[in-house]
C-alpha atoms as a PDB file:
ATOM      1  CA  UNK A   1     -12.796 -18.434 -26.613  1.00  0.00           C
ATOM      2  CA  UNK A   2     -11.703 -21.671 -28.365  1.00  0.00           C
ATOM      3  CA  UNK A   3     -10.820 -24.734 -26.826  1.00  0.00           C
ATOM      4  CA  UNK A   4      -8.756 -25.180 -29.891  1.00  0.00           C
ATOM      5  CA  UNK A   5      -5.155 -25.130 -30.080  1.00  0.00           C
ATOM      6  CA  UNK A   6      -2.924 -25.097 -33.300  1.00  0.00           C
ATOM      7  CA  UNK A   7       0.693 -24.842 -33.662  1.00  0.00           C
ATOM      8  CA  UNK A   8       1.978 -22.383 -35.190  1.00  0.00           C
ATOM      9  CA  UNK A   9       5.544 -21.065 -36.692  1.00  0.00           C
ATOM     10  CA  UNK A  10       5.403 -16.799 -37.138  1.00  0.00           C
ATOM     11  CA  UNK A  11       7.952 -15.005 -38.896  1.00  0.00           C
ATOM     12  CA  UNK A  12       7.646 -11.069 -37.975  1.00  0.00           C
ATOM     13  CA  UNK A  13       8.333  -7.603 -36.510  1.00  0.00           C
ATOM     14  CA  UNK A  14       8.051  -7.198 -32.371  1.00  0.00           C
ATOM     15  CA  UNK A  15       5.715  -4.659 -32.531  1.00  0.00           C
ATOM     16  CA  UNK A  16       5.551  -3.233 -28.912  1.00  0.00           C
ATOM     17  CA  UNK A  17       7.978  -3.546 -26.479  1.00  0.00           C
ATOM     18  CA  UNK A  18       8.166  -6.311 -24.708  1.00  0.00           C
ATOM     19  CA  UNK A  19       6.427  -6.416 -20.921  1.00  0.00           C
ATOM     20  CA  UNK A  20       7.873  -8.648 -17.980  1.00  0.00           C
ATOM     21  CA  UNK A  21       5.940  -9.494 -14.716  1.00  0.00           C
ATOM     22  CA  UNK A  22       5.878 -12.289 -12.439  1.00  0.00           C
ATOM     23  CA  UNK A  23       2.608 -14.331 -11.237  1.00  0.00           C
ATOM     24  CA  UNK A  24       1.981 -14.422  -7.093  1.00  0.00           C
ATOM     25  CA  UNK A  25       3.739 -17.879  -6.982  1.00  0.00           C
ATOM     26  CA  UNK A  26       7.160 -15.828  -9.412  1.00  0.00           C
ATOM     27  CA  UNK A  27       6.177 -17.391 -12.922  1.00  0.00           C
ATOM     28  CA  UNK A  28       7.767 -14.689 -14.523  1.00  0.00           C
ATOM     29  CA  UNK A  29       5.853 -14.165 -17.921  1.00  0.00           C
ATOM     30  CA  UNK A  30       7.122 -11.804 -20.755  1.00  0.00           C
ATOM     31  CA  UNK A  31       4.301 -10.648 -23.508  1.00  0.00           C
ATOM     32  CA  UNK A  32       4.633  -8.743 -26.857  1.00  0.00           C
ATOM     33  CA  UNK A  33       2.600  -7.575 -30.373  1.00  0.00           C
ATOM     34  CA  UNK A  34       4.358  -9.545 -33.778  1.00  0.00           C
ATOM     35  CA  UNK A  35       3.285  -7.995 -36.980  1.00  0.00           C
ATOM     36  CA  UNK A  36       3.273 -10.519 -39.669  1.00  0.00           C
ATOM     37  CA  UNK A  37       3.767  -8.745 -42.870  1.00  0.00           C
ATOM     38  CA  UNK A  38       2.355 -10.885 -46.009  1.00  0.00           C
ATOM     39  CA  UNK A  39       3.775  -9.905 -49.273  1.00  0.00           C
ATOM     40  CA  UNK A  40       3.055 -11.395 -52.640  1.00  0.00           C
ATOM     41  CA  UNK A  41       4.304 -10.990 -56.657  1.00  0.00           C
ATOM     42  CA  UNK A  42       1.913  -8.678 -58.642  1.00  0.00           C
ATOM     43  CA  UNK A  43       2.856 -10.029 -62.231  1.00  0.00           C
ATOM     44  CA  UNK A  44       0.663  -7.052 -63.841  1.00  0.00           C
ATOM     45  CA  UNK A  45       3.359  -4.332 -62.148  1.00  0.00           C
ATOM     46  CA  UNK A  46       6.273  -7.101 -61.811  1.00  0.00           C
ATOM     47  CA  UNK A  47       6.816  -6.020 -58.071  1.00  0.00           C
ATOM     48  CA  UNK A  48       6.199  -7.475 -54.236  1.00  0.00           C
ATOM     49  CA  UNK A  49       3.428  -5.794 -53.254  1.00  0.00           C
ATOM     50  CA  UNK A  50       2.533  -5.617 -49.421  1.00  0.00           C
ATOM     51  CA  UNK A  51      -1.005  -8.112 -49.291  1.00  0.00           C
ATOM     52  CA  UNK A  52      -1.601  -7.175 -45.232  1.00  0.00           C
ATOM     53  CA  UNK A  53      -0.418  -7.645 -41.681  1.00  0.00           C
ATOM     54  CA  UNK A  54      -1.462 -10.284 -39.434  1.00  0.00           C
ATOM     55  CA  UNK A  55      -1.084  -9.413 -35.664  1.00  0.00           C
ATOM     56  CA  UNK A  56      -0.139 -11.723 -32.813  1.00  0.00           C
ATOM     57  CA  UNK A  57       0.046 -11.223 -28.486  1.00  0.00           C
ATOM     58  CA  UNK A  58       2.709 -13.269 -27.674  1.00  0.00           C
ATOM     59  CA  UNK A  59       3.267 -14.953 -24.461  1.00  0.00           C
ATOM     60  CA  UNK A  60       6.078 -16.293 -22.890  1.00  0.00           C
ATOM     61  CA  UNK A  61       6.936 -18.144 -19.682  1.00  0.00           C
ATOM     62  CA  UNK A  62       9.433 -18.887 -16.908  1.00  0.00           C
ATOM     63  CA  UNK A  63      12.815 -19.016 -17.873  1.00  0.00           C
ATOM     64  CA  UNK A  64      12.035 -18.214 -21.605  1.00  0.00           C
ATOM     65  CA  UNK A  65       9.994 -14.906 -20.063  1.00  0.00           C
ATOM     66  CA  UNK A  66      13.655 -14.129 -18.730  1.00  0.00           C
ATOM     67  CA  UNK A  67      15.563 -14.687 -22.204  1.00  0.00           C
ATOM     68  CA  UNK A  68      12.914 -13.096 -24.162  1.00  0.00           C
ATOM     69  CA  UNK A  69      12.427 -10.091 -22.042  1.00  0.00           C
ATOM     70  CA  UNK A  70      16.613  -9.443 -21.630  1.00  0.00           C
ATOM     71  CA  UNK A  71      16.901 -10.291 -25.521  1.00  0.00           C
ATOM     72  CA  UNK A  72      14.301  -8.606 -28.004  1.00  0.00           C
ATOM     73  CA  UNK A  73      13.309  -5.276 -28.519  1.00  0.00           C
ATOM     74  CA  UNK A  74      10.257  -3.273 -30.283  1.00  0.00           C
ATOM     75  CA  UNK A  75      11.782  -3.502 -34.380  1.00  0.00           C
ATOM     76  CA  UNK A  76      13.463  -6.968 -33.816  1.00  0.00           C
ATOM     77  CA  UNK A  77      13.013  -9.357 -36.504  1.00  0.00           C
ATOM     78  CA  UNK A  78      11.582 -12.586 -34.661  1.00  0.00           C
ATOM     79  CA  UNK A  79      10.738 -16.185 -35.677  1.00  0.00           C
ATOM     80  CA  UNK A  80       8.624 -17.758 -32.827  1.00  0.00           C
ATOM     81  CA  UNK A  81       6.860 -21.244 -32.834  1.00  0.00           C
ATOM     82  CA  UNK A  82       3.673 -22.206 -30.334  1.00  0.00           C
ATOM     83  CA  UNK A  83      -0.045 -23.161 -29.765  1.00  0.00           C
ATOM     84  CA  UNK A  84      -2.148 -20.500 -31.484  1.00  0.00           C
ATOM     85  CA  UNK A  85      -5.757 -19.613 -29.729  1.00  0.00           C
ATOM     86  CA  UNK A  86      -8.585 -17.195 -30.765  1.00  0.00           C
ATOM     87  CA  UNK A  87      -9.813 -14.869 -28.676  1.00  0.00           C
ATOM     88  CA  UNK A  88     -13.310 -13.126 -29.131  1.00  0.00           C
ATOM     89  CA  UNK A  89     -13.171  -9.616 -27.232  1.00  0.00           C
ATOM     90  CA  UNK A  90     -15.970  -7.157 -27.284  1.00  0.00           C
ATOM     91  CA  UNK A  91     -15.821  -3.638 -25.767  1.00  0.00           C
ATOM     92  CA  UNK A  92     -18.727  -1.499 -25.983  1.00  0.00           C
ATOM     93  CA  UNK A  93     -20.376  -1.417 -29.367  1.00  0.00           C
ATOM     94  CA  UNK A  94     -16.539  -3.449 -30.757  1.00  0.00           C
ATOM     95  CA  UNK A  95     -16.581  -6.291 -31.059  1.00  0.00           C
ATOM     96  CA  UNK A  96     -13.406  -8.771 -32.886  1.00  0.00           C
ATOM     97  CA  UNK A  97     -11.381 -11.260 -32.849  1.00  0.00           C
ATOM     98  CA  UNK A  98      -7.849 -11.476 -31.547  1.00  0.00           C
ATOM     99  CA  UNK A  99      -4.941 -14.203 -32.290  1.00  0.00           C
ATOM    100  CA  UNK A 100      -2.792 -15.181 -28.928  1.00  0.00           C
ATOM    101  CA  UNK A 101       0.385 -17.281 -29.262  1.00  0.00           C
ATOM    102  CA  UNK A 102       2.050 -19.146 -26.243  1.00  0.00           C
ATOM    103  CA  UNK A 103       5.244 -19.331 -27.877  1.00  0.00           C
ATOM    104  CA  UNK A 104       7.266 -22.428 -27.026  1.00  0.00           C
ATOM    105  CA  UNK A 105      10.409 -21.159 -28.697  1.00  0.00           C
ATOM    106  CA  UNK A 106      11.783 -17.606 -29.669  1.00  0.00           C
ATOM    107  CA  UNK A 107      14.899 -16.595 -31.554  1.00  0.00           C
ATOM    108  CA  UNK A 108      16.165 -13.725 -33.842  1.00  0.00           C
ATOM    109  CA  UNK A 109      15.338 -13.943 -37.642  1.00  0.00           C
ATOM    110  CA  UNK A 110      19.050 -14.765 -39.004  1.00  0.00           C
ATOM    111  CA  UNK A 111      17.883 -13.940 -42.409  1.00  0.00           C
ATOM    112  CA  UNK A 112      17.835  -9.939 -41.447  1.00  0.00           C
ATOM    113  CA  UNK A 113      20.684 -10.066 -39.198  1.00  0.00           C
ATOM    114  CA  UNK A 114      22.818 -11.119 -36.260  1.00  0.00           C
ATOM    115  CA  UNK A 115      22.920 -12.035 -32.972  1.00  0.00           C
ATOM    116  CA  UNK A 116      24.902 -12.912 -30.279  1.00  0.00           C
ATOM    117  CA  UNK A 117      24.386 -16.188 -28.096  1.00  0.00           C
ATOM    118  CA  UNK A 118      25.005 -15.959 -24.144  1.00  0.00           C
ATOM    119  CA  UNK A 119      24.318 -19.093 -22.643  1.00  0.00           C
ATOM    120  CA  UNK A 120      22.404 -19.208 -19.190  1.00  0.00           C
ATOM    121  CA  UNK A 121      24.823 -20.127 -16.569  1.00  0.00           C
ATOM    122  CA  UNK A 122      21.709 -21.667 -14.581  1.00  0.00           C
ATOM    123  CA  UNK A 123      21.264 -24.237 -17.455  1.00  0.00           C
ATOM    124  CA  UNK A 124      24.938 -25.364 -17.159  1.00  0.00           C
ATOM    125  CA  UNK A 125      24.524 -27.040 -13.770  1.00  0.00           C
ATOM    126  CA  UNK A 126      25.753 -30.608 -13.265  1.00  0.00           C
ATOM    127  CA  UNK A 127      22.301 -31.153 -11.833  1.00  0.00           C
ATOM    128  CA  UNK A 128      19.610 -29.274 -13.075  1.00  0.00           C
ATOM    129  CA  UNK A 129      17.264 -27.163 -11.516  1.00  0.00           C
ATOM    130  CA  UNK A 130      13.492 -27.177 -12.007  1.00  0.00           C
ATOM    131  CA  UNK A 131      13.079 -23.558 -13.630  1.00  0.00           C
ATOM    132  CA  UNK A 132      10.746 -21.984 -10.427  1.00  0.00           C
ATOM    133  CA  UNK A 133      13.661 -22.859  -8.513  1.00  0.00           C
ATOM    134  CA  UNK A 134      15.630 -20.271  -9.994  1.00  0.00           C
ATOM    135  CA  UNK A 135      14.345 -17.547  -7.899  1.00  0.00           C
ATOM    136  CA  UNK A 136      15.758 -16.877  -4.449  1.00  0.00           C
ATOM    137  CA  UNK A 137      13.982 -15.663  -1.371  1.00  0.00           C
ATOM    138  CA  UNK A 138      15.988 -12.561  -2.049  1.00  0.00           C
ATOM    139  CA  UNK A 139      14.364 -12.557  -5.489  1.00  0.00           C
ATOM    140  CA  UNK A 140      10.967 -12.718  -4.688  1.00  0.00           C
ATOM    141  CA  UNK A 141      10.508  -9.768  -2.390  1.00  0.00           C
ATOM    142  CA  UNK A 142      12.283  -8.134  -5.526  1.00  0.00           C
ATOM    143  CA  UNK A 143       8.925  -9.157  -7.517  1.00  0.00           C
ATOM    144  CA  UNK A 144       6.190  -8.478  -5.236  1.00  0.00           C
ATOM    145  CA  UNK A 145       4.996  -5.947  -7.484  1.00  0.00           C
ATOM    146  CA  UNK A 146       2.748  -7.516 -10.133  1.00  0.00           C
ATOM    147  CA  UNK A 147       5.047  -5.917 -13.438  1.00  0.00           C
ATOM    148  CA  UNK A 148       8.234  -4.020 -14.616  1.00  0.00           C
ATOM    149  CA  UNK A 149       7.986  -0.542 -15.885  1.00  0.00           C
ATOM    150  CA  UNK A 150      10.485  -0.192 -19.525  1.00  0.00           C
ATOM    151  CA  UNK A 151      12.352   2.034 -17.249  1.00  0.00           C
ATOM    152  CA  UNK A 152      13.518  -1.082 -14.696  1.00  0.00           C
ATOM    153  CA  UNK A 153      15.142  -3.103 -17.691  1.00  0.00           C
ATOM    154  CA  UNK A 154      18.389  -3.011 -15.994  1.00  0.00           C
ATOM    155  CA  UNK A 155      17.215  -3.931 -12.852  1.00  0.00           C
ATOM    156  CA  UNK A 156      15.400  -7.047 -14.052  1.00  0.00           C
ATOM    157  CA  UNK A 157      18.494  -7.860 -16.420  1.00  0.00           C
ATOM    158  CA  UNK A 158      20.786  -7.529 -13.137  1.00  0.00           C
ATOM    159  CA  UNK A 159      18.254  -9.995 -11.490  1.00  0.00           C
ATOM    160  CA  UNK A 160      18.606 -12.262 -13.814  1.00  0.00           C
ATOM    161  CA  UNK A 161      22.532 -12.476 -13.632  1.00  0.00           C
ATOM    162  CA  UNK A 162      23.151 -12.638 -16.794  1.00  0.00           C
ATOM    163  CA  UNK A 163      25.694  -9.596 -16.407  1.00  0.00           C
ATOM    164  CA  UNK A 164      26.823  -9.529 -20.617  1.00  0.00           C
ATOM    165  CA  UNK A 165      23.552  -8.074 -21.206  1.00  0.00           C
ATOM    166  CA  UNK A 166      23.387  -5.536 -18.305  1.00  0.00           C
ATOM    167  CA  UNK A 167      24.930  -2.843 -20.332  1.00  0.00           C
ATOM    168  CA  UNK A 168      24.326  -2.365 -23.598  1.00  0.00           C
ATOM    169  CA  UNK A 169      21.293  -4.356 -24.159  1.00  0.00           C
ATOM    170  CA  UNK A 170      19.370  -2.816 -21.169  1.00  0.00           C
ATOM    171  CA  UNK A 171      19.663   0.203 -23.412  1.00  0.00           C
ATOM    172  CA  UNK A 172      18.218  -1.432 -26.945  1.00  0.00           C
ATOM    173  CA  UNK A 173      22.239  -1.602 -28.161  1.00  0.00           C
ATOM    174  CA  UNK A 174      23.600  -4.170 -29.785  1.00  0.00           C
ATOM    175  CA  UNK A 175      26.390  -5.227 -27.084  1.00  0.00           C
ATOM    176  CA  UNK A 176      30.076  -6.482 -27.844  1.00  0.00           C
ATOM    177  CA  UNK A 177      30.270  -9.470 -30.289  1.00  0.00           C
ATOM    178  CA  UNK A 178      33.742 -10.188 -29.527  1.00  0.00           C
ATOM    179  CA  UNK A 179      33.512  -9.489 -25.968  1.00  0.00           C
ATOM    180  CA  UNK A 180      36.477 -11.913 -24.382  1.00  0.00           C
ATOM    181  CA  UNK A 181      34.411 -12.608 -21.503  1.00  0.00           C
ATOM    182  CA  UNK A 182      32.002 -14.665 -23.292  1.00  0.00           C
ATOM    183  CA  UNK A 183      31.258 -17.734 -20.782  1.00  0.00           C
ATOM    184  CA  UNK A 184      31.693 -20.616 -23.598  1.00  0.00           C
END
């Protein structure tokens, strides 16, 4: 493995769906596959020609596990920035290397779409609270279990109170931008 970290800013696809779990002390963590599609000009045929795919694990933690997890979806257009690390892996008679980003930051790519901002209530607080303090007793017996299934995305959207996205986001939908309950 490399002791060496770069940053790095990815535009591309969420590849796999993205996986939420929480540590034995409640770090909650949220991890996913980006597929960075390079394209260049081929002046002989005077088109953009696909030129390969670079592929990224992407982690994610505390309370941007939560936003991450309750916000993208496998297909999503994503622009993320972080600290890049190799990874050597060998299985068998495999052997490769693999890219990991801890991403720092996560949004939508505006340039293939829109989006609709819900701010976390938690962050609104006169006096802010450290992010593990977020979880309640009542929380953590909720995530004993080391991960979510895809089939508890409502229940870990519920936990998170952000109720706007309970509905049609838990099911991959696109949810109501000009929903009157917006809190801002």
């Amino acid at each position: 493995m490399s002791d060496l970290y770069d940053t790095i800013t990815v535009t591309g696809n969420v590849a796999s769906e993205p996986q939420f779990k929480r540590t034995q002390n409640g770090v909650a963590i949220t991890s996913f596959r980006v597929a960075s599609g390079q394209r260049k000009y081929d002046r002989q045929t005077e088109r953009w020609v696909d030129s390969g795919t670079n592929w990224y694990t992407v982690s994610v933690f505390r309370g941007l596990a939560d936003h991450a997890f309750a916000s993208l979806h496998r297909g999503d257009r994503v622009i993320l920035t972080g600290r890049l690390r190799q990874r050597e892996w060998e299985s068998g008679d495999k052997s490769a290397v693999a890219f990991d980003i801890e991403a720092d930051a996560v949004g939508h790519d505006l340039l293939w779409g829109t989006t609709t901002f819900v701010k976390d209530e938690r962050r609104r607080a006169v006096d802010p609270v450290p992010v593990d303090a977020w979880q309640t007793t009542a929380d953590a017996d909720t995530w004993a279990a080391p991960g979510v299934g895809g089939g508890e995305r409502a229940a870990v959207l519920e936990s998170l109170a952000v109720p706007e996205l309970v509905g049609a986001h838990a099911a991959g939908g696109a949810g109501d931008a000009d929903s009157a309950d917006a809190p801002f």
